[in-house]
C-alpha atoms as a PDB file:
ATOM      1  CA  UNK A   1      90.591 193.008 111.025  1.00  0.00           C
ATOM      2  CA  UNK A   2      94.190 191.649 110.648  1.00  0.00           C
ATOM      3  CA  UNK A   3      95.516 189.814 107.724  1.00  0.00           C
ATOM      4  CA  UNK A   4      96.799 186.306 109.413  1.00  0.00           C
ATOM      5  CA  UNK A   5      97.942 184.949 105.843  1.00  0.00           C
ATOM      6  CA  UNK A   6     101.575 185.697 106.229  1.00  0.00           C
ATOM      7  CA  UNK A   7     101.877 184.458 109.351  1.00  0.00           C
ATOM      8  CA  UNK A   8      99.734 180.928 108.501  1.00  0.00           C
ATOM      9  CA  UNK A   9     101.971 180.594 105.099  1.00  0.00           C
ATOM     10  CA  UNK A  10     105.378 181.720 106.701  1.00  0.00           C
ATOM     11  CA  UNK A  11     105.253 178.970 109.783  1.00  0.00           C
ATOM     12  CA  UNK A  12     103.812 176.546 107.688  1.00  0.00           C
ATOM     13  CA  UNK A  13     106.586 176.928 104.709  1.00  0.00           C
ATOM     14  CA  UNK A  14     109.457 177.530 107.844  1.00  0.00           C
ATOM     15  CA  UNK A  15     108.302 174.021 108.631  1.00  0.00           C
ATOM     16  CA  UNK A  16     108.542 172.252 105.439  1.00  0.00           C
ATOM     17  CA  UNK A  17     111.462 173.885 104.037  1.00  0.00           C
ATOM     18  CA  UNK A  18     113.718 173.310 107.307  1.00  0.00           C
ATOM     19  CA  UNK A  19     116.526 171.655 105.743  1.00  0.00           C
ATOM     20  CA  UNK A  20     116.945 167.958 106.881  1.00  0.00           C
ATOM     21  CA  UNK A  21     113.736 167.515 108.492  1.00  0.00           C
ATOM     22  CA  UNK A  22     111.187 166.601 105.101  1.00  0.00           C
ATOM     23  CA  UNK A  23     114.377 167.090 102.423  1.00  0.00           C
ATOM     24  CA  UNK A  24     117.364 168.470 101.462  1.00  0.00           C
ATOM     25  CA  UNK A  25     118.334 170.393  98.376  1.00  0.00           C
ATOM     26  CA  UNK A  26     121.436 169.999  97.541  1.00  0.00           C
ATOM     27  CA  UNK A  27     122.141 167.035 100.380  1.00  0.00           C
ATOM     28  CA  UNK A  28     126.074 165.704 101.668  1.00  0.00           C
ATOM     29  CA  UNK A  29     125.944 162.807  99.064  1.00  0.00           C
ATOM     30  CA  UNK A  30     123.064 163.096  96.740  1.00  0.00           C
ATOM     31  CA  UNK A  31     121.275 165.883  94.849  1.00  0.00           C
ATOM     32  CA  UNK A  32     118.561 166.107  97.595  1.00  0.00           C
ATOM     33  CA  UNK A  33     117.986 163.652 100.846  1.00  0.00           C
ATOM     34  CA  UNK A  34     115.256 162.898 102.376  1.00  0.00           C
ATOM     35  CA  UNK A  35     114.651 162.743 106.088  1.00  0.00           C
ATOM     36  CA  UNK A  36     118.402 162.725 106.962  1.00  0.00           C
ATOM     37  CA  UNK A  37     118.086 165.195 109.637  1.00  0.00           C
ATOM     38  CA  UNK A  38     121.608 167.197 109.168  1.00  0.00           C
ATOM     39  CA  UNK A  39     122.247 170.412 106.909  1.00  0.00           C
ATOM     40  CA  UNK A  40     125.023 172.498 105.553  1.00  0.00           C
ATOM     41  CA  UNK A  41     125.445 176.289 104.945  1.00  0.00           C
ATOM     42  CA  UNK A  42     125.000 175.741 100.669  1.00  0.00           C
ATOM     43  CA  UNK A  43     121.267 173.819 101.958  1.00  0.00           C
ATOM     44  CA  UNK A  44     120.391 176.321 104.725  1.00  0.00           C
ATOM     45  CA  UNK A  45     120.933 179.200 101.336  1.00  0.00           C
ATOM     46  CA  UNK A  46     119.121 177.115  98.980  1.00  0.00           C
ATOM     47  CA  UNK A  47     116.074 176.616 101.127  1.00  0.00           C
ATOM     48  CA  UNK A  48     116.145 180.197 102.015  1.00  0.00           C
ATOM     49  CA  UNK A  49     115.766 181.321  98.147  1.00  0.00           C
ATOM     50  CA  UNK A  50     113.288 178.116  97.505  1.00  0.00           C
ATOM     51  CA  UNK A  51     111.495 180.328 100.746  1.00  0.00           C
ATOM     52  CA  UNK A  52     111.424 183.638  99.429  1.00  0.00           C
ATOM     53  CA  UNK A  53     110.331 182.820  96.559  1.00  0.00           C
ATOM     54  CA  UNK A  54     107.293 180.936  97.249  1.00  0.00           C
ATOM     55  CA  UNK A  55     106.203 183.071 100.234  1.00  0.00           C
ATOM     56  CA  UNK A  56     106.250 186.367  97.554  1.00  0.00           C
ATOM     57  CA  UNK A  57     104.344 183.959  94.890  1.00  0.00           C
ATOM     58  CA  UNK A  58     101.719 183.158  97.618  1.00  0.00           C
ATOM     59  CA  UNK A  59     101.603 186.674  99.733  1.00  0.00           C
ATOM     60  CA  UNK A  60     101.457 188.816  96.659  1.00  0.00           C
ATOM     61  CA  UNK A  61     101.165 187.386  93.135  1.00  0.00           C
ATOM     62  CA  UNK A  62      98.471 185.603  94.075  1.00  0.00           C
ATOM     63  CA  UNK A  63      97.142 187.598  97.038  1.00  0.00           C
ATOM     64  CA  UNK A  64      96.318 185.351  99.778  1.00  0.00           C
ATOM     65  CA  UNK A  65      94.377 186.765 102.262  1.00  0.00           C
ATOM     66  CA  UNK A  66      93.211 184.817 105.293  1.00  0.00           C
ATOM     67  CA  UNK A  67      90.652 187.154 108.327  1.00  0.00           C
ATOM     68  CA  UNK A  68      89.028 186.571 111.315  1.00  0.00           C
ATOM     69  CA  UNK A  69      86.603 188.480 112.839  1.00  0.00           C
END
């Protein structure tokens, strides 16, 4: 039996957290943008820690565990 969790939680937080498409954190002329569909290197870092940090909250503090079979 394999573990499928990370790979469920890492596409679907890869998705969300893409900066421009849902929102961006820190965005060209606001503190965060929605929907604008561009990025920048400080965004692509931001969303990268705002990644990390959830996927390690949701893979092992909490202990998600998702099997088939």
């Amino acid at each position: 039996m394999a573990d499928w969790a990370p790979v469920f939680v890492g596409v679907f937080l890869f998705v969300i957290l893409s900066p421009g498409l849902l929102f961006q954190l820190p965005g060209k002329s606001r503190v965060i943008e929605f929907n604008n569909m561009q990025t920048s290197g400080v965004s692509i870092l931001v969303h990268t820690i705002i990644f990390f940090g959830l996927i390690t909250i949701i893979l092992i503090a909490i202990g998600l565990e998702i099997n088939f079979g």
